[in-house]
N, C-alpha and C. Protein backbone atom coordinates (compact mmCIF):
# COMPACT_ATOMS: atom_id res chain seq x y z
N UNK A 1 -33.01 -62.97 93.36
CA UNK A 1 -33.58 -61.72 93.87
C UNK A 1 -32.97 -60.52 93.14
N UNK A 2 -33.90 -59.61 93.42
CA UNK A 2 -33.12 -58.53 92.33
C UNK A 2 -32.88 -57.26 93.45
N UNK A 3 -31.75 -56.42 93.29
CA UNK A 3 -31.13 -55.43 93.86
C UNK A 3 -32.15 -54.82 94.53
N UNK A 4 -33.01 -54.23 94.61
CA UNK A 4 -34.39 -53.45 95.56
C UNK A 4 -34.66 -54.47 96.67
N UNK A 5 -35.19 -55.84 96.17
CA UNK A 5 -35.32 -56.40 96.97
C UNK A 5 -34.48 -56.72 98.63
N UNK A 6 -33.08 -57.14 97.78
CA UNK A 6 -31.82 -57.55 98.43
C UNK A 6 -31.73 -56.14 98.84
N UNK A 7 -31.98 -54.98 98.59
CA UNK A 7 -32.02 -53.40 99.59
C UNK A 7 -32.77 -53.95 100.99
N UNK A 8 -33.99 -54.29 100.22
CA UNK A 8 -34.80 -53.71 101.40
C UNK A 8 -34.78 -54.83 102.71
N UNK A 9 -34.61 -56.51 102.25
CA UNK A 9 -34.01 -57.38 102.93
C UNK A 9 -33.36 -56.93 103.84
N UNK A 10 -31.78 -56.23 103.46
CA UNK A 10 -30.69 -55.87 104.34
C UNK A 10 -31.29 -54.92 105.16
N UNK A 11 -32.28 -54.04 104.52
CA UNK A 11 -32.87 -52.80 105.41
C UNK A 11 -33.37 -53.78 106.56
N UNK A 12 -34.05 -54.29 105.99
CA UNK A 12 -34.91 -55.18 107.21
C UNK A 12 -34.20 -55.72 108.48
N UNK A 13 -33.56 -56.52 107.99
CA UNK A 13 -32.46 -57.43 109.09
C UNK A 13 -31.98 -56.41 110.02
N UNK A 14 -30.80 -55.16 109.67
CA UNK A 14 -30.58 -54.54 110.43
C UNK A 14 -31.63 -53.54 111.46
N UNK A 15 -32.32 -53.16 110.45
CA UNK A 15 -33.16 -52.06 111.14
C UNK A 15 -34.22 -52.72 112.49
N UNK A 16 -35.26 -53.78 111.78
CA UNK A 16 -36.48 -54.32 112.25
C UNK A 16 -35.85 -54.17 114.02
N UNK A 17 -34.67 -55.42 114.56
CA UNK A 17 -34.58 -55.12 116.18
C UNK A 17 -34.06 -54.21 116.42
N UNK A 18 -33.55 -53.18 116.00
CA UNK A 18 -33.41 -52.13 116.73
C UNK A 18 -35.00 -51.13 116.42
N UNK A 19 -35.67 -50.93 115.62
CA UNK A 19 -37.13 -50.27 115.68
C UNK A 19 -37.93 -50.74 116.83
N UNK A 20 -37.74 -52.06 116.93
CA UNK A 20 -38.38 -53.08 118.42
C UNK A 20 -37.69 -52.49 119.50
N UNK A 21 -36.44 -52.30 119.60
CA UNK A 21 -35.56 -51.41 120.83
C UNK A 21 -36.16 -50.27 121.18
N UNK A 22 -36.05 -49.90 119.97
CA UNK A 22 -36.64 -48.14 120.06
C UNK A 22 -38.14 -47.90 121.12
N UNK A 23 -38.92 -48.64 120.49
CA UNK A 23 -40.27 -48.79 121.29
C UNK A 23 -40.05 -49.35 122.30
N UNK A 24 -39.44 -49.96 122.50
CA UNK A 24 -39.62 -50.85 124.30
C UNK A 24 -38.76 -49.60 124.97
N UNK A 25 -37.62 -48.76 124.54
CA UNK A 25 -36.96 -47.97 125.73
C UNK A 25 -37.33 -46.45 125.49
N UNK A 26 -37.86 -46.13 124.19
CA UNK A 26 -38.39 -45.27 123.70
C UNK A 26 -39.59 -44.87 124.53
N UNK A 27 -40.68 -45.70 124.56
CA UNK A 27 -41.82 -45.10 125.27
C UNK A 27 -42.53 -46.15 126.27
N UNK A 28 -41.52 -47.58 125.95
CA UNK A 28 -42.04 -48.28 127.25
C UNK A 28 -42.94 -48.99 127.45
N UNK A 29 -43.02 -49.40 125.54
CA UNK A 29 -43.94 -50.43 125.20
C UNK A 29 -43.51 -51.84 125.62
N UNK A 30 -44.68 -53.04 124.89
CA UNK A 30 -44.18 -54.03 125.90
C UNK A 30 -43.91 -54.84 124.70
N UNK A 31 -43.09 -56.06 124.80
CA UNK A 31 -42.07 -56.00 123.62
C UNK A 31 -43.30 -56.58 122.30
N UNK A 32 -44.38 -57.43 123.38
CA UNK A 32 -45.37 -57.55 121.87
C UNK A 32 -46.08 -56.84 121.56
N UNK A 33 -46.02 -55.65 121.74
CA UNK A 33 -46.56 -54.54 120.72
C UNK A 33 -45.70 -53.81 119.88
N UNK A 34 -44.19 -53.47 120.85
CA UNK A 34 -42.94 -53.57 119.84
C UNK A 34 -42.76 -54.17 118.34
N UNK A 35 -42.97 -55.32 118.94
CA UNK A 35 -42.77 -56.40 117.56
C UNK A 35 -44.14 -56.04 116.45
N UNK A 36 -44.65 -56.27 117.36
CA UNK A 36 -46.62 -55.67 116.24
C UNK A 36 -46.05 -54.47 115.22
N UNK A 37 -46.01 -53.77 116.22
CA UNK A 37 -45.62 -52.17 115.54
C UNK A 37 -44.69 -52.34 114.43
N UNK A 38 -43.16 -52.77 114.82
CA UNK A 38 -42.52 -53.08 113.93
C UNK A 38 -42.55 -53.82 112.67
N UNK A 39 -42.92 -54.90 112.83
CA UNK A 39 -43.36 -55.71 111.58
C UNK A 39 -44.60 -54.96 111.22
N UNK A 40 -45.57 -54.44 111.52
CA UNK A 40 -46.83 -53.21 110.34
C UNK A 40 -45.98 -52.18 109.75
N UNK A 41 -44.77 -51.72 110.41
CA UNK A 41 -44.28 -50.68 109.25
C UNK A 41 -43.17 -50.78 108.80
N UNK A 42 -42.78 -52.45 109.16
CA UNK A 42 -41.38 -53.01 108.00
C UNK A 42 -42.65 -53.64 106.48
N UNK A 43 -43.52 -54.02 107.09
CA UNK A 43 -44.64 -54.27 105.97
C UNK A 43 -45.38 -53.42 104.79
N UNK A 44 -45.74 -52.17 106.13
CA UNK A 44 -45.98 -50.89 105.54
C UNK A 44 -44.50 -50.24 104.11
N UNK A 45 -43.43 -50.70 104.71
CA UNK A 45 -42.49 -49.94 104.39
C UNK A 45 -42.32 -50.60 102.59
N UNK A 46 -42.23 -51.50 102.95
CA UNK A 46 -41.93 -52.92 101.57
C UNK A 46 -43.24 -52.34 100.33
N UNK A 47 -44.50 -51.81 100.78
CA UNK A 47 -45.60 -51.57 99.81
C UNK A 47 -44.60 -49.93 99.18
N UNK A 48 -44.21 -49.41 99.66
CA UNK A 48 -43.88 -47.88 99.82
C UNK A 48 -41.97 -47.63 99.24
N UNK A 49 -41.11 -48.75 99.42
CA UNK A 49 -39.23 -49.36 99.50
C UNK A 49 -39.49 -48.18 98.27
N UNK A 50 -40.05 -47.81 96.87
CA UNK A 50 -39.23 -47.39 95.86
C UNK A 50 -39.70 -45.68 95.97
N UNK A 51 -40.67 -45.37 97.41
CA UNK A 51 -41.13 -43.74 97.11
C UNK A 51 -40.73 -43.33 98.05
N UNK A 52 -39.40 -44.08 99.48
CA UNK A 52 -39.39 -43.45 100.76
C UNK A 52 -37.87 -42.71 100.18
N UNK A 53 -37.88 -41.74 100.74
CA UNK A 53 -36.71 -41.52 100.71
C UNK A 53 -35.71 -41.72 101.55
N UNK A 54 -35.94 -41.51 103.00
CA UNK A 54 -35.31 -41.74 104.09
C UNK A 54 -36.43 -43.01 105.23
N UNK A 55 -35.50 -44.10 104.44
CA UNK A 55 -36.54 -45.62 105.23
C UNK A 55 -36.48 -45.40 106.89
N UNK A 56 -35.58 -45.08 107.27
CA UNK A 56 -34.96 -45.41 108.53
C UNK A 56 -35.86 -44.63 109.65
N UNK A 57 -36.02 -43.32 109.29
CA UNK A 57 -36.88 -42.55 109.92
C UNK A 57 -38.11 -42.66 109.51
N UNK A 58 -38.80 -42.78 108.25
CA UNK A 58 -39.86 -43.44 108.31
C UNK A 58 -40.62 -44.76 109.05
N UNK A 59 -39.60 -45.74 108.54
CA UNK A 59 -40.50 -46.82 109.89
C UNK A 59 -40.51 -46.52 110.95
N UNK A 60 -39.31 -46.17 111.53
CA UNK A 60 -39.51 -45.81 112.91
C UNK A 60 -40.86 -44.88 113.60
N UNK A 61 -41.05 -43.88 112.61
CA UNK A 61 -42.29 -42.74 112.69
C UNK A 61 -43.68 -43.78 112.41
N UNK A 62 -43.88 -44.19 111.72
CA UNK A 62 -45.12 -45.35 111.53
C UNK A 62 -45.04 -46.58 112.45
N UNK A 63 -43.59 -47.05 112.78
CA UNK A 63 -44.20 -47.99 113.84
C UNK A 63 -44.40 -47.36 115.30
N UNK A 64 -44.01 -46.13 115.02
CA UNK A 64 -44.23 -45.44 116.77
C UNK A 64 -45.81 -45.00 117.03
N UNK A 65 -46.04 -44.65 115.54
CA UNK A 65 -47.77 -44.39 115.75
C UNK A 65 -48.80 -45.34 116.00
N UNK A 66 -48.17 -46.82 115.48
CA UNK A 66 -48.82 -48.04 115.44
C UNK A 66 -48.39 -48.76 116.59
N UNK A 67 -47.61 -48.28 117.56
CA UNK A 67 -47.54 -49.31 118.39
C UNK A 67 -48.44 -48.31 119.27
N UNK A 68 -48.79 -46.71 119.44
CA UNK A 68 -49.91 -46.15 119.94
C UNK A 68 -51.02 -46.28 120.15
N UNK A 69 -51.35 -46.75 118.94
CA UNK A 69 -52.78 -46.80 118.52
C UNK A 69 -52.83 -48.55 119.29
N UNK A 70 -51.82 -49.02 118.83
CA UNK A 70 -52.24 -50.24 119.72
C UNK A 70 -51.90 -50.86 120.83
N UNK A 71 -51.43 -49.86 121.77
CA UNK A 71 -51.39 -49.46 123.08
C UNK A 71 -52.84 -49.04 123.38
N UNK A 72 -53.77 -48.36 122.59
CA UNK A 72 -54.84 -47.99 123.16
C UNK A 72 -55.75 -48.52 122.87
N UNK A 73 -55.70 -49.94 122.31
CA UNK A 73 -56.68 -50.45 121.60
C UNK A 73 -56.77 -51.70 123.02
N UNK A 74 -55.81 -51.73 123.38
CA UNK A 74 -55.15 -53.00 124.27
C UNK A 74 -55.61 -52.35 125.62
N UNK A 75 -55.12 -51.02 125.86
CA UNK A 75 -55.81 -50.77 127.23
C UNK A 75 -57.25 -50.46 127.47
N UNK A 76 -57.90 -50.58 126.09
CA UNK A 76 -59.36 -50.30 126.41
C UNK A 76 -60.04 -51.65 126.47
N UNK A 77 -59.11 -52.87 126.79
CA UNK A 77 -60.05 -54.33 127.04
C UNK A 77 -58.98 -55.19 127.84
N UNK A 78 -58.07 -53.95 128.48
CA UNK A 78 -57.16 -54.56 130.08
C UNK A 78 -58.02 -55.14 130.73
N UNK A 79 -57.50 -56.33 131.54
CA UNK A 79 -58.40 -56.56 132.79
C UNK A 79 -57.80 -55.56 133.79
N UNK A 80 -58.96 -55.85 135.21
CA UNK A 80 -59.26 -54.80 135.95
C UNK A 80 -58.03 -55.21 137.36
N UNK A 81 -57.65 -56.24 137.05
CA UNK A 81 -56.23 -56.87 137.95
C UNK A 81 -55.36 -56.75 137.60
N UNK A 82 -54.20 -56.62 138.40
CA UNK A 82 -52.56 -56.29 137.71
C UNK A 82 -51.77 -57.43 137.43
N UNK A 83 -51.32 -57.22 136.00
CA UNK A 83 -50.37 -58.46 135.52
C UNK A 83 -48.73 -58.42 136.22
N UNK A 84 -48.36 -59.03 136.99
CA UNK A 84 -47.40 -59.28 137.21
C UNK A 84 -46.08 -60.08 137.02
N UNK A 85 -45.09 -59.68 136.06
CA UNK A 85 -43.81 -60.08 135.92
C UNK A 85 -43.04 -61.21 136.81
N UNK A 86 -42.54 -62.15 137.16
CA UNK A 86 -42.00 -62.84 138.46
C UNK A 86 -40.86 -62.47 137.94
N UNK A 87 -40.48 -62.43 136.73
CA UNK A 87 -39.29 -62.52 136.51
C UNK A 87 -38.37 -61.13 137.13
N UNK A 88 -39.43 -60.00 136.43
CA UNK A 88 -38.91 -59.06 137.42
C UNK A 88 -38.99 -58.65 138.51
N UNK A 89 -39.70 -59.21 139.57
CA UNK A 89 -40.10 -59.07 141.07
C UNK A 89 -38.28 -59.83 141.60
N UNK A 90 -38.24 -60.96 140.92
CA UNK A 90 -37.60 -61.82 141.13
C UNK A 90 -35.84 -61.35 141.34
N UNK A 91 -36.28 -59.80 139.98
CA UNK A 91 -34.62 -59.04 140.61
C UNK A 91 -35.02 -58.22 141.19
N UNK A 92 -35.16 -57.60 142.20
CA UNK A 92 -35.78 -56.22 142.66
C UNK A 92 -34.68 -54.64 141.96
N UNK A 93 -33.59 -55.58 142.48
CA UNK A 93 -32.18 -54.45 142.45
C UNK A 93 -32.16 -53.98 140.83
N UNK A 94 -32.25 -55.04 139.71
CA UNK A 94 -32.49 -54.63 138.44
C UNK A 94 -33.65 -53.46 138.13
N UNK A 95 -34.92 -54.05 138.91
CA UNK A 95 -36.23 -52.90 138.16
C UNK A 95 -35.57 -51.75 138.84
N UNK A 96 -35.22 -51.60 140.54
CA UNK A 96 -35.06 -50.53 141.01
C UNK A 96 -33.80 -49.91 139.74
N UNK A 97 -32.90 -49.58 139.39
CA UNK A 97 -31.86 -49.37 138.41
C UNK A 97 -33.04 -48.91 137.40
N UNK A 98 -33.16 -49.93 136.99
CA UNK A 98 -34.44 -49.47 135.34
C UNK A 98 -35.23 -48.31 135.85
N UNK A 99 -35.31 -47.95 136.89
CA UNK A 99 -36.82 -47.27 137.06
C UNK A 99 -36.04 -45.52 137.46
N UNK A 100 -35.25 -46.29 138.03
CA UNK A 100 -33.85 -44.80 138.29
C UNK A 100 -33.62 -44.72 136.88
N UNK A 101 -33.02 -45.04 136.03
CA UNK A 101 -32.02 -45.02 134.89
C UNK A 101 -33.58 -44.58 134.33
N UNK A 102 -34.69 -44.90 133.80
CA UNK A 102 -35.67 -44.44 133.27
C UNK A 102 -36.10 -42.96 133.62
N UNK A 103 -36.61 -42.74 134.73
CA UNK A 103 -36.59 -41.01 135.47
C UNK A 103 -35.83 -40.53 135.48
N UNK A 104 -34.65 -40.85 134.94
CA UNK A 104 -33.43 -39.74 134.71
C UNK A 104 -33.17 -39.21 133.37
N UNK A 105 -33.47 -40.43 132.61
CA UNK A 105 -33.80 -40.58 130.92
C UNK A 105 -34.84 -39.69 130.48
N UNK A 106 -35.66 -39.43 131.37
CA UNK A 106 -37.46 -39.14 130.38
C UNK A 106 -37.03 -37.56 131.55
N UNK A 107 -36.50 -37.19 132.48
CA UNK A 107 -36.31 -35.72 133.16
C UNK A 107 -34.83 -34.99 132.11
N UNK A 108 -34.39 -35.69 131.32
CA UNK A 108 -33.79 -34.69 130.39
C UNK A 108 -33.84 -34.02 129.27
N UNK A 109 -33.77 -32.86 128.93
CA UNK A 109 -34.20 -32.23 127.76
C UNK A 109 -34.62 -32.62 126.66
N UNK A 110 -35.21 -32.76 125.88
CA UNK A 110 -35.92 -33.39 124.75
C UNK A 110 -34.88 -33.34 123.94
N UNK A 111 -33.72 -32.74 123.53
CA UNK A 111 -33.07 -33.42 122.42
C UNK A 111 -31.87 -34.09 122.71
N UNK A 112 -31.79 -33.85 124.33
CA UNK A 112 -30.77 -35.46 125.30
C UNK A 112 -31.15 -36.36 125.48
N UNK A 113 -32.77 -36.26 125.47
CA UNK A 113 -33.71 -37.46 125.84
C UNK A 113 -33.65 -38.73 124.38
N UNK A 114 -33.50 -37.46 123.64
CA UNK A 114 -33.70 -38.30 122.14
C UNK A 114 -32.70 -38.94 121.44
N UNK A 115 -31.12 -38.35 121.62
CA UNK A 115 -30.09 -38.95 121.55
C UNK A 115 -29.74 -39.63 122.33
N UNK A 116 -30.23 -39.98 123.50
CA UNK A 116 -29.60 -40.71 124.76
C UNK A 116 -30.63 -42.06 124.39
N UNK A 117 -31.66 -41.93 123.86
CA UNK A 117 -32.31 -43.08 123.83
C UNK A 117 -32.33 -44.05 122.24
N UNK A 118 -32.26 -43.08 121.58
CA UNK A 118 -31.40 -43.77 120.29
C UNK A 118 -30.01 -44.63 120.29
N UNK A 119 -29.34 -43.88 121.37
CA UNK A 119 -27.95 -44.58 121.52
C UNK A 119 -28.32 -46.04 122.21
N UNK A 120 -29.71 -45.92 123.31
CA UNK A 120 -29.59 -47.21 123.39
C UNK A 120 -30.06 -48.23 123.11
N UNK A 121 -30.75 -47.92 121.68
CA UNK A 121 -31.11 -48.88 120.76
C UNK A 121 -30.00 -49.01 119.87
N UNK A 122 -29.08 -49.01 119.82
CA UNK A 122 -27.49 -49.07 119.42
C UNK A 122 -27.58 -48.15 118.65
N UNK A 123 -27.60 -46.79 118.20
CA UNK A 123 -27.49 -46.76 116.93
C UNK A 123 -26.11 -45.59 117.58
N UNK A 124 -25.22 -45.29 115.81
CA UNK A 124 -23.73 -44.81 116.12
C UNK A 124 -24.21 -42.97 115.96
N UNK A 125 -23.49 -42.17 116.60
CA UNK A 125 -23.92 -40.90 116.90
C UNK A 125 -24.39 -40.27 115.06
N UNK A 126 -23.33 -40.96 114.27
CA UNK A 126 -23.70 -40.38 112.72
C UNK A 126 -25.05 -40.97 112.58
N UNK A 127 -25.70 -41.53 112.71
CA UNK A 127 -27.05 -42.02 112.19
C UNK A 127 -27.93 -41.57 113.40
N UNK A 128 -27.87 -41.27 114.21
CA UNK A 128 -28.67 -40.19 115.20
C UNK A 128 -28.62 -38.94 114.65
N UNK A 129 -27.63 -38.16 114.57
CA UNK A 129 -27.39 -37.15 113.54
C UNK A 129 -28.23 -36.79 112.36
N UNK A 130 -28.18 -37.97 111.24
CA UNK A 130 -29.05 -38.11 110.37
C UNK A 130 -30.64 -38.20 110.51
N UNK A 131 -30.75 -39.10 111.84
CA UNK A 131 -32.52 -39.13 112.04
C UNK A 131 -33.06 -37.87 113.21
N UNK A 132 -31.97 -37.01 113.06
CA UNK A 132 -32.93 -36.18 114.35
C UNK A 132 -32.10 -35.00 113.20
N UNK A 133 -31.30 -34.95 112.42
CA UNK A 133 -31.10 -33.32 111.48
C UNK A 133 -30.28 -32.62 111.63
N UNK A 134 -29.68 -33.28 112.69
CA UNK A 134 -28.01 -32.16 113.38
C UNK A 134 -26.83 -33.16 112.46
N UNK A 135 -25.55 -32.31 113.10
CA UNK A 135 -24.69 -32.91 112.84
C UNK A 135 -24.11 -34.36 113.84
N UNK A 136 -23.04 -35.21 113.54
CA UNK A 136 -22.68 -35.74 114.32
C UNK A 136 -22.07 -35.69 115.69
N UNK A 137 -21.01 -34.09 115.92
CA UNK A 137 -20.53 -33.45 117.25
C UNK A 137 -21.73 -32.99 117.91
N UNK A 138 -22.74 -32.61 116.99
CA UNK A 138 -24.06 -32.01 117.91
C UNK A 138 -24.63 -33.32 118.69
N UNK A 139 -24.70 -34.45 117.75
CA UNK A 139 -25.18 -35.52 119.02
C UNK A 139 -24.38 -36.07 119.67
N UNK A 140 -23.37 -36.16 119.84
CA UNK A 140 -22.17 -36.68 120.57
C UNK A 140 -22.05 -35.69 121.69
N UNK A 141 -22.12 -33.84 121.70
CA UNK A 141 -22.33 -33.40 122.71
C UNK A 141 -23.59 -33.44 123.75
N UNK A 142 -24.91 -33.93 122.57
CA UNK A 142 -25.95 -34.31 123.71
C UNK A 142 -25.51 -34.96 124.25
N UNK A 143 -25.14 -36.35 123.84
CA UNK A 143 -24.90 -37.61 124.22
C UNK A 143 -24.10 -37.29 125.54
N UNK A 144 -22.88 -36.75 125.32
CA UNK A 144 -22.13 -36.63 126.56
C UNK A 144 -22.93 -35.62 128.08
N UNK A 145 -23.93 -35.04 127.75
CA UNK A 145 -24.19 -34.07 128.46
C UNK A 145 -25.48 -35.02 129.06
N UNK A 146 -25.80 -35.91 128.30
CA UNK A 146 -27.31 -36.72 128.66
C UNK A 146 -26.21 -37.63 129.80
N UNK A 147 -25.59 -38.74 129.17
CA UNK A 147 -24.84 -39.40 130.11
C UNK A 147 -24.75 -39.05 131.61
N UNK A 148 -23.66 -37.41 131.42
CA UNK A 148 -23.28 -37.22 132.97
C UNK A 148 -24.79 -36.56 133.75
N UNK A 149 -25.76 -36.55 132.99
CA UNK A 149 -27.16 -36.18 134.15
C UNK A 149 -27.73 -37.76 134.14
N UNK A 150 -27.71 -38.53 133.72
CA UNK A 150 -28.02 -39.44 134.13
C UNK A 150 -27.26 -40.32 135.10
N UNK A 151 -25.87 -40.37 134.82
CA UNK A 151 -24.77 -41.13 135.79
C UNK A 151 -25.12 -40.15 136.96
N UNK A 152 -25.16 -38.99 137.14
CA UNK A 152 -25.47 -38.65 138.69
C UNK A 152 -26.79 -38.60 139.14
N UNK A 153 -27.93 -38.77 138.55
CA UNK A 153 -28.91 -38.92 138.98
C UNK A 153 -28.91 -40.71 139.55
N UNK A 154 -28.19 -41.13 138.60
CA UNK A 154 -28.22 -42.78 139.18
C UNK A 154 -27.54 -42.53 140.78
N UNK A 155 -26.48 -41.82 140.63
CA UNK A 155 -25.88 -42.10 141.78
C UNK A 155 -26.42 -41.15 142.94
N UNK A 156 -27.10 -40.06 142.80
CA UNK A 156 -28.21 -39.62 143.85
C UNK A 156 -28.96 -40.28 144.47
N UNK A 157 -30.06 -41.17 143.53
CA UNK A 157 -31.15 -41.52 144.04
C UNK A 157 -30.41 -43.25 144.55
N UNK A 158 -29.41 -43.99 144.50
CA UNK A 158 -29.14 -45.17 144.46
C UNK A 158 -28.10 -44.94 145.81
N UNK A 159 -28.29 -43.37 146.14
CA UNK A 159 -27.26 -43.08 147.43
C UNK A 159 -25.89 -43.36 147.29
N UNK A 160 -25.11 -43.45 146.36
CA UNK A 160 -23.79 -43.15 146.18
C UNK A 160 -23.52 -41.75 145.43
N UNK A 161 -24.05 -41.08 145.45
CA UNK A 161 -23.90 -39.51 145.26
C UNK A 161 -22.84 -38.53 146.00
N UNK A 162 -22.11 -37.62 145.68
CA UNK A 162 -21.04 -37.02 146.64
C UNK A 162 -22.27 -36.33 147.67
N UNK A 163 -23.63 -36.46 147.76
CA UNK A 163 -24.24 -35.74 148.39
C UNK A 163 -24.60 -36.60 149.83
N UNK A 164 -24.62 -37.94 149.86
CA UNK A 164 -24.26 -38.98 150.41
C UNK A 164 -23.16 -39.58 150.91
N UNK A 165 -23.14 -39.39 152.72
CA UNK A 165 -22.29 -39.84 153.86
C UNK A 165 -22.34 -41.42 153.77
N UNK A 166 -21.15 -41.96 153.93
CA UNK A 166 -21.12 -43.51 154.15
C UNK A 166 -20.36 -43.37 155.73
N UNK A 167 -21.10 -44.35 156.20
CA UNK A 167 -20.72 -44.90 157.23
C UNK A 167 -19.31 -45.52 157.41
């Protein structure tokens, strides 16, 4: 293999599951459209490896549009009954958490919302930095400021809040 290749390989490996992360906590896709999305613009990306300049934010931007478009391609031939999960019925206490930890996530400012949700597709505050244009203390102070509205919104709505009497 020759050096571009072996680039874009390594690009691949690391990047591809976390771009799949991104979309499932990002906007709440479902992981096989995640994966769809992702693999069309690790594919997309490979036709394009020697004119992108910045890969990282590019796929991510093309598989977010493509897992859209096929989000809406998918809900225009839903059936008219609801698909149901057992697995997650099966924890209640988990979805309830996800669904708190989610409305606390998507009610904070758009550029806490955006570092707080990058972080939890792993990525390290310097490469958030890099894909959103700030510096690294600038996302590390979102980060910290997203955290403590979310840790107390968890603990509001989950009733361990200082606003909340225990028996």
């Amino acid at each position: 293999m020759d050096s571009e290749s072996d680039d874009y390989t390594a690009f691949f490996q690391r990047q591809y599951p976390r771009v799949v992360a991104m979309l499932i906590a990002y906007r709440g896709f479902t992981p096989e459209i995640a994966e769809d999305a992702a693999a069309e613009a690790m594919t997309r990306l490979l036709l394009h490896w020697r004119k992108v300049s910045m890969p990282q934010a590019w796929v991510r931007t093309v598989a977010l549009r493509h897992a859209c478009l096929l989000k809406r391609k998918q809900q225009a031939v839903l059936p008219d009954r609801d698909v149901v999960d057992q697995r997650a019925v099966d924890d209640l206490a988990a979805v309830e958490l996800a669904l708190i930890a989610g409305s606390a996530v998507a009610a904070l400012p758009p550029r806490q919302r955006e570092v707080m949700t990058l972080t939890l597709v792993d990525m390290t505050p310097s490469e958030i930095a890099d894909v959103l244009g700030c510096t690294p203390e600038q996302a590390r102070g979102n980060l910290a400021h997203a955290r403590r509205a979310v840790s107390s919104a968890i603990q509001k709505e989950a009733g361990d809040g200082p606003d909340t009497q225990r028996p």
